[in-house]
Structures are given as C-alpha cells and as structure tokens.
N, C-alpha and C. Protein backbone atom coordinates (compact mmCIF):
# COMPACT_ATOMS: atom_id res chain seq x y z
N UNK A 1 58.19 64.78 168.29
CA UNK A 1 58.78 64.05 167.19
C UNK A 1 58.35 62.61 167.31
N UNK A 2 58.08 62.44 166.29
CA UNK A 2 57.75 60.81 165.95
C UNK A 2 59.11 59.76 166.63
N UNK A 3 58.39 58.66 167.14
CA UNK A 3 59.45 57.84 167.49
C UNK A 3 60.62 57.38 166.66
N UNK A 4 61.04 57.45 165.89
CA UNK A 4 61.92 57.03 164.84
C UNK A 4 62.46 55.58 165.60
N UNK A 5 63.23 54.78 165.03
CA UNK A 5 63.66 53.61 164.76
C UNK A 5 65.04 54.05 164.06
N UNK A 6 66.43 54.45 165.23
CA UNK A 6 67.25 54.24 164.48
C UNK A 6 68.09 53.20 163.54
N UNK A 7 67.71 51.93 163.43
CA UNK A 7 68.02 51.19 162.62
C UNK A 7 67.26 50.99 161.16
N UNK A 8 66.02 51.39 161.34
CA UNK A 8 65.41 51.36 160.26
C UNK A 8 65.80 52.85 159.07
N UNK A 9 65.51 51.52 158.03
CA UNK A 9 66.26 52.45 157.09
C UNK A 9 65.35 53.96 156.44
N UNK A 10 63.94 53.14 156.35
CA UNK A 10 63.05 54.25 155.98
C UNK A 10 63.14 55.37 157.11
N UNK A 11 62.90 55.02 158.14
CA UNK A 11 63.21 56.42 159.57
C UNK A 11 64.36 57.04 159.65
N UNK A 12 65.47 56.16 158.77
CA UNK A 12 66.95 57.66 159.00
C UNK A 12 66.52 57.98 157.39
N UNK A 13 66.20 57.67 156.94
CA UNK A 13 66.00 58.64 155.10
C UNK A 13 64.53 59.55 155.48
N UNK A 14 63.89 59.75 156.63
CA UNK A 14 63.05 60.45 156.69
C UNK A 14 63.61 61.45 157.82
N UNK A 15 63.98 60.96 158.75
CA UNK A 15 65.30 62.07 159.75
C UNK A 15 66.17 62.72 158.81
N UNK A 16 67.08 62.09 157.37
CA UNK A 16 68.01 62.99 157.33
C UNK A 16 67.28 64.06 155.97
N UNK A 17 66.41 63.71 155.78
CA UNK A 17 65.30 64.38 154.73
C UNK A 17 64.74 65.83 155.78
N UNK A 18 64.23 65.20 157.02
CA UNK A 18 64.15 66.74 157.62
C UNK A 18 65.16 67.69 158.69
N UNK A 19 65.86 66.56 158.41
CA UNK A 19 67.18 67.60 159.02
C UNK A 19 67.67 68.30 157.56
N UNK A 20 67.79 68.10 156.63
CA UNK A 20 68.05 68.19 155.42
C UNK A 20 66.72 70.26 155.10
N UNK A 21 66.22 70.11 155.18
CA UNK A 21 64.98 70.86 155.06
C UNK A 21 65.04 71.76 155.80
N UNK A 22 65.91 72.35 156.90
CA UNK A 22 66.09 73.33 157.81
C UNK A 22 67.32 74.24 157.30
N UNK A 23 66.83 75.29 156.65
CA UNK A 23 67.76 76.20 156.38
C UNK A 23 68.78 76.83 157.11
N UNK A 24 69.71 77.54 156.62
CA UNK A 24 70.51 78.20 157.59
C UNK A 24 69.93 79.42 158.22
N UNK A 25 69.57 80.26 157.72
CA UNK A 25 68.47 81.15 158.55
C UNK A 25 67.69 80.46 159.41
N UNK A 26 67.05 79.31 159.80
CA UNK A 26 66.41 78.36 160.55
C UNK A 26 67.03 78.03 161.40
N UNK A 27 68.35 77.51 161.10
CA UNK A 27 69.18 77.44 162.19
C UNK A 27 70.08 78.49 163.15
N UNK A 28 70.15 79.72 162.53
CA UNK A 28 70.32 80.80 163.09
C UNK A 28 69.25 80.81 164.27
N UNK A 29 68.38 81.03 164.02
CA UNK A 29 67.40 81.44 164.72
C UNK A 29 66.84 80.15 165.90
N UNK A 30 66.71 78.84 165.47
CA UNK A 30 67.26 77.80 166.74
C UNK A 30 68.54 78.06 167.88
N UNK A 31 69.33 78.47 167.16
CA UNK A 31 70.91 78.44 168.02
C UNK A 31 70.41 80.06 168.86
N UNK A 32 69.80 81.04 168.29
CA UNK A 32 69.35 82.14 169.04
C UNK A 32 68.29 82.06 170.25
N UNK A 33 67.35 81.31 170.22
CA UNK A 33 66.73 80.39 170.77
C UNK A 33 67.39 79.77 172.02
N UNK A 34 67.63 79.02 171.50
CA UNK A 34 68.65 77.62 172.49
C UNK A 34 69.08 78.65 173.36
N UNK A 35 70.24 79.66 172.80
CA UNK A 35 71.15 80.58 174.09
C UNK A 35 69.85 81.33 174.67
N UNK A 36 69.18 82.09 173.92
CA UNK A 36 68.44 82.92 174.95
C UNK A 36 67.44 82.09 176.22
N UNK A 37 67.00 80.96 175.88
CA UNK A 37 66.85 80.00 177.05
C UNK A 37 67.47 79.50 178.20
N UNK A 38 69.07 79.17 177.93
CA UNK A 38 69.65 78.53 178.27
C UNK A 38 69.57 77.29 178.40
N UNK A 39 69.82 76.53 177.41
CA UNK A 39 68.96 75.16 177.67
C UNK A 39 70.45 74.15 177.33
N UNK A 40 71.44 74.69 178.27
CA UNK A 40 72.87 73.72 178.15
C UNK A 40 73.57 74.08 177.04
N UNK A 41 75.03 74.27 177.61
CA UNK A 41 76.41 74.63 176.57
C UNK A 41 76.63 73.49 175.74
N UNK A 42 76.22 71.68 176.08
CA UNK A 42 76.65 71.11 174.86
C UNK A 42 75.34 70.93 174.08
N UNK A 43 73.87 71.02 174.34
CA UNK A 43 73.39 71.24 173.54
C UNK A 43 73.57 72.58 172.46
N UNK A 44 73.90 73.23 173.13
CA UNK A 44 73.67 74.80 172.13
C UNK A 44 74.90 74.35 171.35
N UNK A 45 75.95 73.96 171.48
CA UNK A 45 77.13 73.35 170.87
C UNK A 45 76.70 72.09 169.90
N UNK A 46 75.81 71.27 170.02
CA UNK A 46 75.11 70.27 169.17
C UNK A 46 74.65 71.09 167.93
N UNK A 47 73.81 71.84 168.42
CA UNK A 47 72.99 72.64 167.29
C UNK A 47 74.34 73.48 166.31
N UNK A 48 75.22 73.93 167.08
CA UNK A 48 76.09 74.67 166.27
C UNK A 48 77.17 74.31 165.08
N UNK A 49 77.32 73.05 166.04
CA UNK A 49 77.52 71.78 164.55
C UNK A 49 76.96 71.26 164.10
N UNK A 50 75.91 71.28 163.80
CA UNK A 50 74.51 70.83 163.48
C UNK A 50 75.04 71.48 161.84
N UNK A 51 74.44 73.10 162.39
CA UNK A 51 74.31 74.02 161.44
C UNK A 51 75.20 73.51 160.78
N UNK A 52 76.23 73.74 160.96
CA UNK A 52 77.62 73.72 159.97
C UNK A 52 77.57 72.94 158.68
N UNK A 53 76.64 71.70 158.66
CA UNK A 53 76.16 70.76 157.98
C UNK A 53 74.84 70.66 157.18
N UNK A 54 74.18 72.17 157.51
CA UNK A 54 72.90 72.37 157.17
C UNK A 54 72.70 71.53 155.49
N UNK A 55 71.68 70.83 155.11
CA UNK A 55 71.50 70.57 154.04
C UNK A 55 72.24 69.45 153.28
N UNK A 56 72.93 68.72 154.19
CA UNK A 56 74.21 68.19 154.22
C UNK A 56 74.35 66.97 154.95
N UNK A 57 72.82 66.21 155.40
CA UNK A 57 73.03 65.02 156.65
C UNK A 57 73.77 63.56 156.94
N UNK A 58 74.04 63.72 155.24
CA UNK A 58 74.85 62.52 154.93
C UNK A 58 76.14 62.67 155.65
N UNK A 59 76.58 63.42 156.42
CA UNK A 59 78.10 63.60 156.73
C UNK A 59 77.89 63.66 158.67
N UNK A 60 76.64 63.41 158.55
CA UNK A 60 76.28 63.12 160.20
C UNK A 60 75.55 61.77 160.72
N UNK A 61 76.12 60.86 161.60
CA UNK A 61 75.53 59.98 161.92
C UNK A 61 74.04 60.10 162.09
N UNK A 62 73.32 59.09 162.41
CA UNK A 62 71.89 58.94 162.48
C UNK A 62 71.80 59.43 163.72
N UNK A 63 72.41 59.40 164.63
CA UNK A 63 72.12 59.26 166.05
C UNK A 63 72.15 60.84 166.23
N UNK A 64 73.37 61.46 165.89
CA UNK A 64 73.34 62.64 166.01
C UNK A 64 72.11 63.93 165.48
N UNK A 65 71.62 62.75 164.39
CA UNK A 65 70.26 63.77 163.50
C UNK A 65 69.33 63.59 164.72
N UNK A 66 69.10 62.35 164.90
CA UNK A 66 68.08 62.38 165.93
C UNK A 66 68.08 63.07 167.31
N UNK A 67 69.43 63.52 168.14
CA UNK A 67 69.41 64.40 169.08
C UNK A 67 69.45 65.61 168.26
N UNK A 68 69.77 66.23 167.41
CA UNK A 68 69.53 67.86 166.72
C UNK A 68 68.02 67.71 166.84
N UNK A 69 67.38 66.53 166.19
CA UNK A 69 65.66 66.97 165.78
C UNK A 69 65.38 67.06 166.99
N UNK A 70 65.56 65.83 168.01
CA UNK A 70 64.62 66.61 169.58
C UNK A 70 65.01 67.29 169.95
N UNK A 71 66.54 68.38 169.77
CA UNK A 71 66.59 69.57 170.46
C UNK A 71 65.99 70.50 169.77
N UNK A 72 65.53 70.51 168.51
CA UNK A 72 65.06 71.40 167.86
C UNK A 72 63.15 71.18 167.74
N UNK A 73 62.71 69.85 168.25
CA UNK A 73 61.23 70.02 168.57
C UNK A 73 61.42 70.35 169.74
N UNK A 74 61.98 70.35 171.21
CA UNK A 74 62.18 71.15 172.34
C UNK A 74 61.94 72.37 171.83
N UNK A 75 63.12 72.88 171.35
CA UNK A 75 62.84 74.46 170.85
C UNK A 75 61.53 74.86 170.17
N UNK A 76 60.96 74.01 169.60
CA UNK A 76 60.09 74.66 168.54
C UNK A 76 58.79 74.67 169.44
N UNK A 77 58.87 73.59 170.81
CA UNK A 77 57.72 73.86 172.02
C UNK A 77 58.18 74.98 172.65
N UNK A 78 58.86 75.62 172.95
CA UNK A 78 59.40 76.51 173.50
C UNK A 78 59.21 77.95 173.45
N UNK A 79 59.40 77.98 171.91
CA UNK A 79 58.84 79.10 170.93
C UNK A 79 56.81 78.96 171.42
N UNK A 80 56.21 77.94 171.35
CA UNK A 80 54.89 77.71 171.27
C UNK A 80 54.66 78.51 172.14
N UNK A 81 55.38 78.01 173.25
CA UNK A 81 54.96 78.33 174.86
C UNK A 81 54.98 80.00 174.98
N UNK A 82 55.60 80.25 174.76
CA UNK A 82 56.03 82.18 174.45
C UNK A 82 55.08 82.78 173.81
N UNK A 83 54.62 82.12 172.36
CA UNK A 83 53.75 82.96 171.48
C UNK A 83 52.65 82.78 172.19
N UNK A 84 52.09 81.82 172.66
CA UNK A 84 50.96 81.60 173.23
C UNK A 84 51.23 82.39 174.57
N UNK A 85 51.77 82.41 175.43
CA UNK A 85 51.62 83.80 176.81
C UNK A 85 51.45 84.85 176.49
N UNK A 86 52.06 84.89 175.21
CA UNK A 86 52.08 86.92 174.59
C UNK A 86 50.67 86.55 174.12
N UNK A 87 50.00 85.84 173.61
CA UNK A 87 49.14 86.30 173.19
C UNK A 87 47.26 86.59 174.65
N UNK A 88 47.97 85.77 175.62
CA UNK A 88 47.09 85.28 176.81
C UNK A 88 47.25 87.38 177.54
N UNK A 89 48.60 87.89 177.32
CA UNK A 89 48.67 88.95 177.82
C UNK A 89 47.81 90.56 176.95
C-alpha cells in the first residue's frame, strides 16, 4: 500500500474510496483468510468491524481505514504467496 498521509485530505478521500470498493463477499473472504492464517484475534476482529461498514467509510475514522487496508494488503500478499507455491508444486 501506498504511503498515505493521514492528514492529507486527497489520501483519506482516496483510502475511504478504496475501502469503499470492497464488497461484502470480499470481505467474507478476507475475514476467512485472516482466521485460516491466524494472523491475531484483534486483527481478525478489526476486519470484522470493518465489514460491518462495508461501503460505508464515512462512519470510520481515517486511521482505522488505514489499519483495515494494511491488514487487507497483508492478506492479499498472503493469498499471493499460496497461489504461487500451488502453482511451483
């Protein structure tokens, strides 16, 4: 993820634009993710209120968009890392 600038205004209207852009099926499948890793109870708990808000970022601080997006580019390296071994096998 791009460095964002939480004070800047253009970087939280572009954070809550792609937090905004992640469906609920999307987030299903992050939060399925997250547990089958284990990658921490209050992250997997971040993401789960995350969801709750899907499409919806105006009702979540900036700060909080920005830990959902790096737990969810974590995840989305994560996923990489997997497809790419299955495919090495």
């Amino acid at each position: 993820m791009p460095d964002y600038d939480m004070n800047d205004p253009t970087d939280m209207d572009i954070m809550r634009a792609q937090f905004d852009r992640i469906s609920h099926e999307e987030w299903d499948e992050y939060i399925e993710i997250a547990e089958e890793n284990n990658i921490g109870y209050k992250r997997v708990k971040v993401l789960k209120s995350a969801s709750k808000k899907a499409g919806i970022a105006k009702f979540l601080s900036i700060k909080m968009i920005h830990w959902v997006l790096s737990i969810i580019e974590d995840l989305d390296a994560l996923e990489f890392e997997d497809e790419f071994e299955d495919e090495d096998e």
